[in-house]
Protein backbone atom coordinates (compact mmCIF):
# COMPACT_ATOMS: atom_id res chain seq x y z
CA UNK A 1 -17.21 -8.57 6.71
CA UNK A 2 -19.53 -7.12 4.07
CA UNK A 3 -19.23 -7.06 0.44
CA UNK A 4 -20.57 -5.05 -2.30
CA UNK A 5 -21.09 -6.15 -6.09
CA UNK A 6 -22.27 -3.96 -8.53
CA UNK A 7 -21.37 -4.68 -12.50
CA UNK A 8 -17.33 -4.96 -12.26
CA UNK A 9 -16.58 -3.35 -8.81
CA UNK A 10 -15.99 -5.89 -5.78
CA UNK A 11 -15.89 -3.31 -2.36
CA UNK A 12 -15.17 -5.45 1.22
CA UNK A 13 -15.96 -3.80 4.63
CA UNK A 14 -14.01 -4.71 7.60
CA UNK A 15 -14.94 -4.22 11.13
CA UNK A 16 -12.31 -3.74 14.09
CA UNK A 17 -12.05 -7.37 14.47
CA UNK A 18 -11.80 -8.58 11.48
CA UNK A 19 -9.01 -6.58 10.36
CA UNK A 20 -6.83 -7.50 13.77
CA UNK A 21 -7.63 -11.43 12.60
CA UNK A 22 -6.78 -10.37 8.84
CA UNK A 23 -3.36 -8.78 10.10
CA UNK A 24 -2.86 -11.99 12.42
CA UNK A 25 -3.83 -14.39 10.57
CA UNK A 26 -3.65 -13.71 6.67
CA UNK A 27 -6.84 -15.00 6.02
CA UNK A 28 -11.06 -14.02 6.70
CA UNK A 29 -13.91 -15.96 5.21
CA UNK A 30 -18.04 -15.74 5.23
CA UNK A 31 -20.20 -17.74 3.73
CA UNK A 32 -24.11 -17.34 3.04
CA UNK A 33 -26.12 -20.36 2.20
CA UNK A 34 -28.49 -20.94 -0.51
CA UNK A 35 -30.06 -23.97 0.31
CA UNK A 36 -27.57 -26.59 -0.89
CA UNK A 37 -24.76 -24.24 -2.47
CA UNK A 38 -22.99 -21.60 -0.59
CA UNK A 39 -21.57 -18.77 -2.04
CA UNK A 40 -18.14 -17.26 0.08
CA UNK A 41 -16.10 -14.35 0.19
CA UNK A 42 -12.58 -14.48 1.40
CA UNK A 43 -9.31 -12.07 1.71
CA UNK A 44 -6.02 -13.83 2.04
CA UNK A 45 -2.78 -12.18 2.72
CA UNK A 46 -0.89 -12.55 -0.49
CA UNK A 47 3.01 -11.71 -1.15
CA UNK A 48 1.75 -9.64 -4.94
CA UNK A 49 2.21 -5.90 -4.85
CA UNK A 50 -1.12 -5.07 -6.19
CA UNK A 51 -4.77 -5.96 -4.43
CA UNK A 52 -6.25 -8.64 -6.63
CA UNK A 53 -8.86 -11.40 -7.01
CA UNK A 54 -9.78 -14.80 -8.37
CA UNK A 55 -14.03 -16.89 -8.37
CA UNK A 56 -13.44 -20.13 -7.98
CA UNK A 57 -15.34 -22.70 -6.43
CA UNK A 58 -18.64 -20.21 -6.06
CA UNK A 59 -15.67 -17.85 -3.98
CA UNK A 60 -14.48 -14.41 -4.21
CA UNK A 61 -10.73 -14.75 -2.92
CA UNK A 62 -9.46 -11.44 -2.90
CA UNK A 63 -5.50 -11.10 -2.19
CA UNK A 64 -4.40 -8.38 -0.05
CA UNK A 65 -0.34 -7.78 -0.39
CA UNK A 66 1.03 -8.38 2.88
CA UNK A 67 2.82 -4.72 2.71
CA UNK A 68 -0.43 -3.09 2.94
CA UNK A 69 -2.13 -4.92 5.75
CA UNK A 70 0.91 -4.78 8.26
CA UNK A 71 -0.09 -2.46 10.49
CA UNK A 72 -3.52 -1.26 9.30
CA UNK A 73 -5.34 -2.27 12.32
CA UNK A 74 -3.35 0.06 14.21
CA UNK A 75 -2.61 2.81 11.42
CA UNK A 76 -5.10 5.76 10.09
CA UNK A 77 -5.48 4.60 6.25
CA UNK A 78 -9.44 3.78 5.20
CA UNK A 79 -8.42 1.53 2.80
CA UNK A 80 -6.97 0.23 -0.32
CA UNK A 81 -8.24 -0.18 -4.24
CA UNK A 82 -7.37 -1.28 -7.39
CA UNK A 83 -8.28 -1.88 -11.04
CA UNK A 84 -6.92 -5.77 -12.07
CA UNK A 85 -6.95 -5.70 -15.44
CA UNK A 86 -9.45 -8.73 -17.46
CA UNK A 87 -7.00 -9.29 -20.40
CA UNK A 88 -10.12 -7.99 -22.71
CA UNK A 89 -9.91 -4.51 -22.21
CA UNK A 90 -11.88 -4.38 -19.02
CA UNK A 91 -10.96 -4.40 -14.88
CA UNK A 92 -12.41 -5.39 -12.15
CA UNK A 93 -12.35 -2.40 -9.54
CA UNK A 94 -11.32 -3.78 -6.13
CA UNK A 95 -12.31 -1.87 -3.27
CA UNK A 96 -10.90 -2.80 0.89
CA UNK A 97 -12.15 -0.52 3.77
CA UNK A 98 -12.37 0.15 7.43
CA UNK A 99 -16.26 -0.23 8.22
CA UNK A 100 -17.06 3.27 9.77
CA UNK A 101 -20.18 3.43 11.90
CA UNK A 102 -23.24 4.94 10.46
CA UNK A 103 -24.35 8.48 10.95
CA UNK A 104 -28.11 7.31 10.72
CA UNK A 105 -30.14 5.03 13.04
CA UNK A 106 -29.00 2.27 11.57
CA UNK A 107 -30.70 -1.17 12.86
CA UNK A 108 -27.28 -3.26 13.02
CA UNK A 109 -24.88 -3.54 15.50
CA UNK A 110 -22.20 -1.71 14.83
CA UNK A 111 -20.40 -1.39 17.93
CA UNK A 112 -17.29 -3.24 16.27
CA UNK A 113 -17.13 -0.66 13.56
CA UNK A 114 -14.55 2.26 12.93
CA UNK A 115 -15.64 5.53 14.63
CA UNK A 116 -16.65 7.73 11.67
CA UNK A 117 -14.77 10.66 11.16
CA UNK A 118 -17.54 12.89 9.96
CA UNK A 119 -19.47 13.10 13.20
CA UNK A 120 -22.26 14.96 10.69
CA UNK A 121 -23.99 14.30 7.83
């Protein structure tokens, strides 16, 4: 799983695998450690109708509505997004997709990623 942050956007990348344990199991976690403090991003399977998220204890906990993620590992849709509103007349854009393999010699493996569906740049 791989996030992105930038200013209030919040986008998570899913691999094959990690969606099929997200549909099985309702929940996906990573961590990265900074010395003594970690800092974790999670998706939990939520029963709201809208994608959402919460920080607490140094963790993004995004909640995906259960709706959305039946049948996504199987099904053809990218991915999901939302704007949660802040209560100050902001949001925070939410952003959940398949991870599509890269058209570029990219140094990671990626053979648990989507195939991408532009086979060109």
């Amino acid at each position: 799983m791989k996030i992105r942050i930038h200013a209030n956007s919040v986008r998570f990348r899913l691999s094959k695998s990690e969606v099929g344990t997200l549909e099985n199991e309702g929940y996906l976690e990573e961590t990265t450690d900074f010395g003594p403090t970690q800092f974790g991003y999670a998706i939990q399977k939520s029963t709201d109708n809208e994608l959402n998220a919460r920080f607490e204890n140094n963790k993004i906990i995004l909640g995906f509505p259960a709706n959305l993620l039946a049948g996504w590992t199987a099904n053809n849709t990218v991915g999901f997004e939302a704007n949660m509103p802040l209560g100050d007349g902001n949001s925070l854009y939410l952003l959940i997709e398949k991870d599509f393999k890269c058209l570029d010699n990219a140094h990671e493996d990626q053979s648990d990623n989507y195939d991408n569906p532009n086979q060109t740049c």
